[in-house]
Protein backbone atom coordinates (compact mmCIF):
# COMPACT_ATOMS: atom_id res chain seq x y z
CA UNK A 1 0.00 0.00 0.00
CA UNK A 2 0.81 3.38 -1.25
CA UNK A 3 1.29 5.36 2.27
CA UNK A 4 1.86 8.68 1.46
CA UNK A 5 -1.92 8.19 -0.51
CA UNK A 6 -3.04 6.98 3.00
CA UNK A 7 -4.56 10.71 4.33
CA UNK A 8 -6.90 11.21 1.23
CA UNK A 9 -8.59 7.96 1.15
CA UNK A 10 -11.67 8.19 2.68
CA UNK A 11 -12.28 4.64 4.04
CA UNK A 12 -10.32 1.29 4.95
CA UNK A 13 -11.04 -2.33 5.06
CA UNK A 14 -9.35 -3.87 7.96
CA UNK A 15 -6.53 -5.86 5.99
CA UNK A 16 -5.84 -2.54 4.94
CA UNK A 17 -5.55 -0.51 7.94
CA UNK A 18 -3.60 -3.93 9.60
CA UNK A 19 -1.28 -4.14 6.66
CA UNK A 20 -0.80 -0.09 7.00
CA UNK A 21 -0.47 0.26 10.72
CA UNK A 22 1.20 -3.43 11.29
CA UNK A 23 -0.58 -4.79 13.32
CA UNK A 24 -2.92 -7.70 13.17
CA UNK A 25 -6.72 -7.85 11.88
CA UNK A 26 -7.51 -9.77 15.48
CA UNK A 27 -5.87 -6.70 16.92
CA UNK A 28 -8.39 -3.86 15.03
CA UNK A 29 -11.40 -6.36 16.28
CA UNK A 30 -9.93 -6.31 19.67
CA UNK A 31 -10.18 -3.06 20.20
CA UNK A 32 -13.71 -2.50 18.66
CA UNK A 33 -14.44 -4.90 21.11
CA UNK A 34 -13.42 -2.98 23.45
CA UNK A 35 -15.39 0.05 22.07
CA UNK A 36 -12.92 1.78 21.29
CA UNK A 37 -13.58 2.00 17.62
CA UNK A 38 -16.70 1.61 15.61
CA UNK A 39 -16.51 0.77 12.24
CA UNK A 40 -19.52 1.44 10.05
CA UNK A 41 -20.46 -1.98 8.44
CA UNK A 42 -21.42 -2.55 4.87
CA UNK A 43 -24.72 -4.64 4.02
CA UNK A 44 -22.82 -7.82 3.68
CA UNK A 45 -21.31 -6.94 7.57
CA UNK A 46 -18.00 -5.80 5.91
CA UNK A 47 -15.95 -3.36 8.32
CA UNK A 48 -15.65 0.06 6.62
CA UNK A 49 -13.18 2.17 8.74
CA UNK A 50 -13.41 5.50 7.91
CA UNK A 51 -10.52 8.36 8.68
CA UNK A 52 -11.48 8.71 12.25
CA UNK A 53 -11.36 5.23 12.93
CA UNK A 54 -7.61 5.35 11.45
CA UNK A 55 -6.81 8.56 13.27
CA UNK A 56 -7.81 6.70 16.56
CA UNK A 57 -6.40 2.93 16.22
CA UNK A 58 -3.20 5.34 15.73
CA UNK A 59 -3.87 7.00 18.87
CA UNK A 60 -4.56 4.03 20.46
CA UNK A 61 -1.13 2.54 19.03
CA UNK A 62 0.62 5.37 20.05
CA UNK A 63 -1.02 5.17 23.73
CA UNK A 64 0.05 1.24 23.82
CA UNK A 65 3.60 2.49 22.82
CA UNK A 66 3.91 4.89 26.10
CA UNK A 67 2.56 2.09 28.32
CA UNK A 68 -1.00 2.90 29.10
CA UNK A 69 -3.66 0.65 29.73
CA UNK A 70 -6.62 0.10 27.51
CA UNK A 71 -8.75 1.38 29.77
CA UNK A 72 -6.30 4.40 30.17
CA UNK A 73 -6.71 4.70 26.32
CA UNK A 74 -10.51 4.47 26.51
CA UNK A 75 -10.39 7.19 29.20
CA UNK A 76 -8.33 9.64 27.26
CA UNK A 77 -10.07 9.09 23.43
CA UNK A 78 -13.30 8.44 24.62
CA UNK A 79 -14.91 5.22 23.59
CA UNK A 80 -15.34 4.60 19.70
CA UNK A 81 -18.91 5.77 19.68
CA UNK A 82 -18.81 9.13 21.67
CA UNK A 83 -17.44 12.30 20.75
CA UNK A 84 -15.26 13.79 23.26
CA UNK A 85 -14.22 17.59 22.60
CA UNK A 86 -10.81 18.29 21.72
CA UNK A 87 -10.46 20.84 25.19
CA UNK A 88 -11.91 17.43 27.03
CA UNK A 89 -9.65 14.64 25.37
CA UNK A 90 -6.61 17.08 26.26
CA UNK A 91 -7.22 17.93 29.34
CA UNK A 92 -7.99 14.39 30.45
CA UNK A 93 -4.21 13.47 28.41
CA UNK A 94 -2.36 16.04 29.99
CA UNK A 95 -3.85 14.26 33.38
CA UNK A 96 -2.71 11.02 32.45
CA UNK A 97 0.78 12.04 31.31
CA UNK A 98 1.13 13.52 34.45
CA UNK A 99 0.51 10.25 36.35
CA UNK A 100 2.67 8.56 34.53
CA UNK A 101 5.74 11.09 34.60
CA UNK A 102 4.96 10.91 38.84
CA UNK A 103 4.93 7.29 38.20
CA UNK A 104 8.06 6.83 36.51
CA UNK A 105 10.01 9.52 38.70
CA UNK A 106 8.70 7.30 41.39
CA UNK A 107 10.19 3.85 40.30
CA UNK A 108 13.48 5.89 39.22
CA UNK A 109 13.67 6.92 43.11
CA UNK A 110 12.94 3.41 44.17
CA UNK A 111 15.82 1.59 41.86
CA UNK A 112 17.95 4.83 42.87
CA UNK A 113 17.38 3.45 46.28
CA UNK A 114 17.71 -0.63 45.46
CA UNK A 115 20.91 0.28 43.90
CA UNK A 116 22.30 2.23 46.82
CA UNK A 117 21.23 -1.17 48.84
CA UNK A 118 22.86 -3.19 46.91
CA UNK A 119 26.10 -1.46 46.64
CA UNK A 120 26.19 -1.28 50.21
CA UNK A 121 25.89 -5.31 50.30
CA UNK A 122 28.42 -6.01 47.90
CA UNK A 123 31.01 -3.40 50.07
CA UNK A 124 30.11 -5.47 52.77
CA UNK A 125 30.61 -8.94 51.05
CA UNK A 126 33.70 -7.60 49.98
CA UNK A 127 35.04 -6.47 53.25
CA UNK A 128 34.04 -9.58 55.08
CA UNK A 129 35.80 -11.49 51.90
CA UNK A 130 38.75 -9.92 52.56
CA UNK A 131 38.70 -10.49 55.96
CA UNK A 132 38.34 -14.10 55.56
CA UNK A 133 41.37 -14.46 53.00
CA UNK A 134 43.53 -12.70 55.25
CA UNK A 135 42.73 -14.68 58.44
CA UNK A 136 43.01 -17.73 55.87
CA UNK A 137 46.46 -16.99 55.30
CA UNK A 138 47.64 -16.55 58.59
CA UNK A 139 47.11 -20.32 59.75
């Protein structure tokens, strides 16, 4: 598939957006499953995806790719078949990102800390180490 053509197609059957976005078909059903897409469907049940459905599975992809949950995803998108305003779906990202910074600059402080502990074990498995080879060698 042509991608720089991508943006001015107006719709997408799902081998296309899964061939496009690499990902699997199962994976685009998944997350209409979860609601948060919704395809319109053709008479004979075909998925039609239409830009907005593309714009989002990106957004979900991109979401997936900064470690938040699906339901973290859901939150900040809104699900497939709502319209959240674009002052409401930043607002609730920027809240989000901000969790997740705090969350990371937490686990940083905790392996900060882990580290220190284990530095200060191996100093003392050293010393005693030492200790033990020298009194070794005196008898």
């Amino acid at each position: 598939m042509n991608l720089t053509a991508a943006p001015t197609r107006r719709t997408w059957s799902i081998a296309d957006l899964a061939g496009e976005l690499e990902i699997s078909t199962r994976t685009i059903r998944f997350y209409e499953e979860k609601g948060l897409i919704s395809p319109q469907r053709t008479p004979g049940n075909r998925r039609i995806y239409s830009k907005r459905d593309r714009a989002r599975l990106k957004l979900i992809l991109r979401g997936k790719r900064f470690g938040y949950s699906l339901d973290e995803i859901g939150e900040m998108i809104g699900m497939g078949d709502v319209d959240l305003d674009e002052v409401e779906q930043i607002t609730r990202s920027l809240a989000y990102g901000q969790k997740k910074l705090d969350d990371i600059s937490q686990r940083i402080e905790e392996l900060k800390m882990l580290a220190r502990d284990i530095r200060s074990m191996r100093d003392k498995l050293r010393s005693r180490l030492e200790q033990l080879q020298q009194e070794g060698g005196r008898s």
